[in-house]
Structures are given as structure tokens and as C-alpha cells.
PDB file of N, CA and C in Angstrom:
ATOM      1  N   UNK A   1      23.960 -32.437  37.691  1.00  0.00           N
ATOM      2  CA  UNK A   1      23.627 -33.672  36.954  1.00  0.00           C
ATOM      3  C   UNK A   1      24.448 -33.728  35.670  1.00  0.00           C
ATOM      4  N   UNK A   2      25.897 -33.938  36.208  1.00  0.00           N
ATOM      5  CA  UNK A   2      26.581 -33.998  34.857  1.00  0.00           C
ATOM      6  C   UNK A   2      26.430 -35.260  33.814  1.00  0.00           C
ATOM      7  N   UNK A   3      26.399 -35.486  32.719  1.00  0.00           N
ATOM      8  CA  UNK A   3      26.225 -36.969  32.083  1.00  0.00           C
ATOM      9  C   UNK A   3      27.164 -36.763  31.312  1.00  0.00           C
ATOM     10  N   UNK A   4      27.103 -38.038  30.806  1.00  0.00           N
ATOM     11  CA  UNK A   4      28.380 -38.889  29.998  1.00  0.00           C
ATOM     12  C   UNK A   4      28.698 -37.923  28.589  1.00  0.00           C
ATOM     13  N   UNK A   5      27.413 -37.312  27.957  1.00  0.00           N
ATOM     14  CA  UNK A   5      27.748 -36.233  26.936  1.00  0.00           C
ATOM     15  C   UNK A   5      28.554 -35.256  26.931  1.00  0.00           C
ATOM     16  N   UNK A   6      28.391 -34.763  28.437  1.00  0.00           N
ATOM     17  CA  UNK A   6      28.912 -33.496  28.863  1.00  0.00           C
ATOM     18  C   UNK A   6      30.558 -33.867  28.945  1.00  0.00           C
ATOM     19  N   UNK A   7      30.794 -34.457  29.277  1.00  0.00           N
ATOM     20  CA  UNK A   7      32.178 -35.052  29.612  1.00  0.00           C
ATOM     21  C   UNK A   7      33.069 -35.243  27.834  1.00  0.00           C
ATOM     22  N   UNK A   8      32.396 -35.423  27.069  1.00  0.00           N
ATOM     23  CA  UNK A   8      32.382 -35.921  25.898  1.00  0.00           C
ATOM     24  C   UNK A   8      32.421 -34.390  24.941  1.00  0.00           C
ATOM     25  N   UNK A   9      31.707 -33.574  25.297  1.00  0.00           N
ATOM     26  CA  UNK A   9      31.648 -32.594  24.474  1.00  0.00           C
ATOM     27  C   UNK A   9      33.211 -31.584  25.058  1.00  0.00           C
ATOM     28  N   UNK A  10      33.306 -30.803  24.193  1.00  0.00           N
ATOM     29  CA  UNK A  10      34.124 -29.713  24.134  1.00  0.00           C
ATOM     30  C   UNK A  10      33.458 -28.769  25.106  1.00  0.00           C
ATOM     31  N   UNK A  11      34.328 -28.557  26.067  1.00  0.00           N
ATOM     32  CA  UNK A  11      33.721 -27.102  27.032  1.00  0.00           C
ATOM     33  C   UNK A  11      34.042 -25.913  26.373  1.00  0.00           C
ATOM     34  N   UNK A  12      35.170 -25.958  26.179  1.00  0.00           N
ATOM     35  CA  UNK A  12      35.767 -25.304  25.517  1.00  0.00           C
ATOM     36  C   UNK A  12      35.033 -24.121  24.535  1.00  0.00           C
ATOM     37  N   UNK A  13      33.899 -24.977  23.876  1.00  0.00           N
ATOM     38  CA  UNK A  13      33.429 -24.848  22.226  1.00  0.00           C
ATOM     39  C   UNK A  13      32.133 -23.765  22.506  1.00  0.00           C
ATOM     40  N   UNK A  14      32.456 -22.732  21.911  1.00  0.00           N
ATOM     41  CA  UNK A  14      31.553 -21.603  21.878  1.00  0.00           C
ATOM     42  C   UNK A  14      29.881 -22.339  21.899  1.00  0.00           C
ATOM     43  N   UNK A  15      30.004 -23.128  21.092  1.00  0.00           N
ATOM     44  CA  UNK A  15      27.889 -23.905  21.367  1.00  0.00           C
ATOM     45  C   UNK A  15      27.403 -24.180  22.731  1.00  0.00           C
ATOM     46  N   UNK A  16      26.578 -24.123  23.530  1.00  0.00           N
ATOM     47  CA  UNK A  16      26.077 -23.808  24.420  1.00  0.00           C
ATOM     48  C   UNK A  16      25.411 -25.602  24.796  1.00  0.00           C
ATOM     49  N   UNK A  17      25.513 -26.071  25.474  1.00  0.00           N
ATOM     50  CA  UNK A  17      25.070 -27.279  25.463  1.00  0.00           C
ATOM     51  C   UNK A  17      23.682 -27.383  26.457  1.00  0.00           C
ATOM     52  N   UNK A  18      22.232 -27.461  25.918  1.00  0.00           N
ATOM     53  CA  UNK A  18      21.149 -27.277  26.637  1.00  0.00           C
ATOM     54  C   UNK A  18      20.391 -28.770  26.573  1.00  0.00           C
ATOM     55  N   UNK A  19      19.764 -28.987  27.942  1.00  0.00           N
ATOM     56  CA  UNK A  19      19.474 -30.072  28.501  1.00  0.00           C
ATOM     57  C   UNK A  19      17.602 -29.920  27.482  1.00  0.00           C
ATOM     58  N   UNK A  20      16.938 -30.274  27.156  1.00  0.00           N
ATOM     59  CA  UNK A  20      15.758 -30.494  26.510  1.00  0.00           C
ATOM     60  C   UNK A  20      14.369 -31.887  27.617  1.00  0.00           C
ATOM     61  N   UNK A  21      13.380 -31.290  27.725  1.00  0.00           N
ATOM     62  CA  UNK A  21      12.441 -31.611  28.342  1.00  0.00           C
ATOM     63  C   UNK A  21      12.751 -33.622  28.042  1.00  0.00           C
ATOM     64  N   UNK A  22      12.990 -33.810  27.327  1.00  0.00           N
ATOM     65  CA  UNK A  22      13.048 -35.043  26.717  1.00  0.00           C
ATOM     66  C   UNK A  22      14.561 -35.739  27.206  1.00  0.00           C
ATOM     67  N   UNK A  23      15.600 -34.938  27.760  1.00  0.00           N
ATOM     68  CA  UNK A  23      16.854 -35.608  28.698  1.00  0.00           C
ATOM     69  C   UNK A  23      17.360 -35.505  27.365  1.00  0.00           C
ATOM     70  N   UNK A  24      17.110 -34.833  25.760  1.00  0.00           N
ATOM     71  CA  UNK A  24      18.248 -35.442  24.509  1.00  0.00           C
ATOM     72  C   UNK A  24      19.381 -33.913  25.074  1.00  0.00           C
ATOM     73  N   UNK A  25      20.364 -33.952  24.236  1.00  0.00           N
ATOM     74  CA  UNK A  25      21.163 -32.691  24.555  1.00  0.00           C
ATOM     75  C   UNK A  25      21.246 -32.097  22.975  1.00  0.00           C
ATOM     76  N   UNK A  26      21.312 -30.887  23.459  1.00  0.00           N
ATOM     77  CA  UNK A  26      20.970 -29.913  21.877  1.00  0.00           C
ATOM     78  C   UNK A  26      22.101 -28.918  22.275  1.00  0.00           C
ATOM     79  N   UNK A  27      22.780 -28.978  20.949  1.00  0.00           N
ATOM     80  CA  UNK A  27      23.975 -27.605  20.765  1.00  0.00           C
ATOM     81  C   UNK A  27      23.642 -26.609  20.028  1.00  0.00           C
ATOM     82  N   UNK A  28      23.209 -25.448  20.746  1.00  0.00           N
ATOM     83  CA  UNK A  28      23.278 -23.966  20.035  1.00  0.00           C
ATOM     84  C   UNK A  28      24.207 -23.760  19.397  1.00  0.00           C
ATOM     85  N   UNK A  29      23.473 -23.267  18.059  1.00  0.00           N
ATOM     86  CA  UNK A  29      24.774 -22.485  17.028  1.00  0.00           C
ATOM     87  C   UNK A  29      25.201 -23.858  15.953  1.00  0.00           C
ATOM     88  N   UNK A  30      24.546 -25.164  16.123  1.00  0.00           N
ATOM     89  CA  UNK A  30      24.570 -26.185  15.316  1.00  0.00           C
ATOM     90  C   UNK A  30      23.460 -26.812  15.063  1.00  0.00           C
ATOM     91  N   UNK A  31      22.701 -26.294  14.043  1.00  0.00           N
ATOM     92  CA  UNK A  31      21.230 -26.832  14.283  1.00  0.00           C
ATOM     93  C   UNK A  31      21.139 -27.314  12.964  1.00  0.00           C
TER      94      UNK A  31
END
């Protein structure tokens, strides 16, 4: 279930990109 964020974010980028009960997307290591 890739989305439009994912595509958008840096894969690349050491932060961890986690999906949240609520569908928002949250980056580890940037809080």
C-alpha cells in the first residue's frame, strides 16, 4: 500500500517512515 507520501519522501533518508493507526505518516528521528 504504497501512497503518494512515500513516493514523495526520501528513501534514501536514514528516518524510518511509519504508517500510524490514523493513515497520518510519522518520521522517526524527526519529532
Amino acid at each position: 500500500m504504497a501512497s503518494k507520501e512515500y513516493s514523495m519522501l526520501p528513501l534514501c533518508s536514514p528516518s524510518i517512515v511509519s504508517h500510524t493507526s490514523g493513515g497520518s505518516i510519522v518520521l522517526k528521528g524527526s519529532s
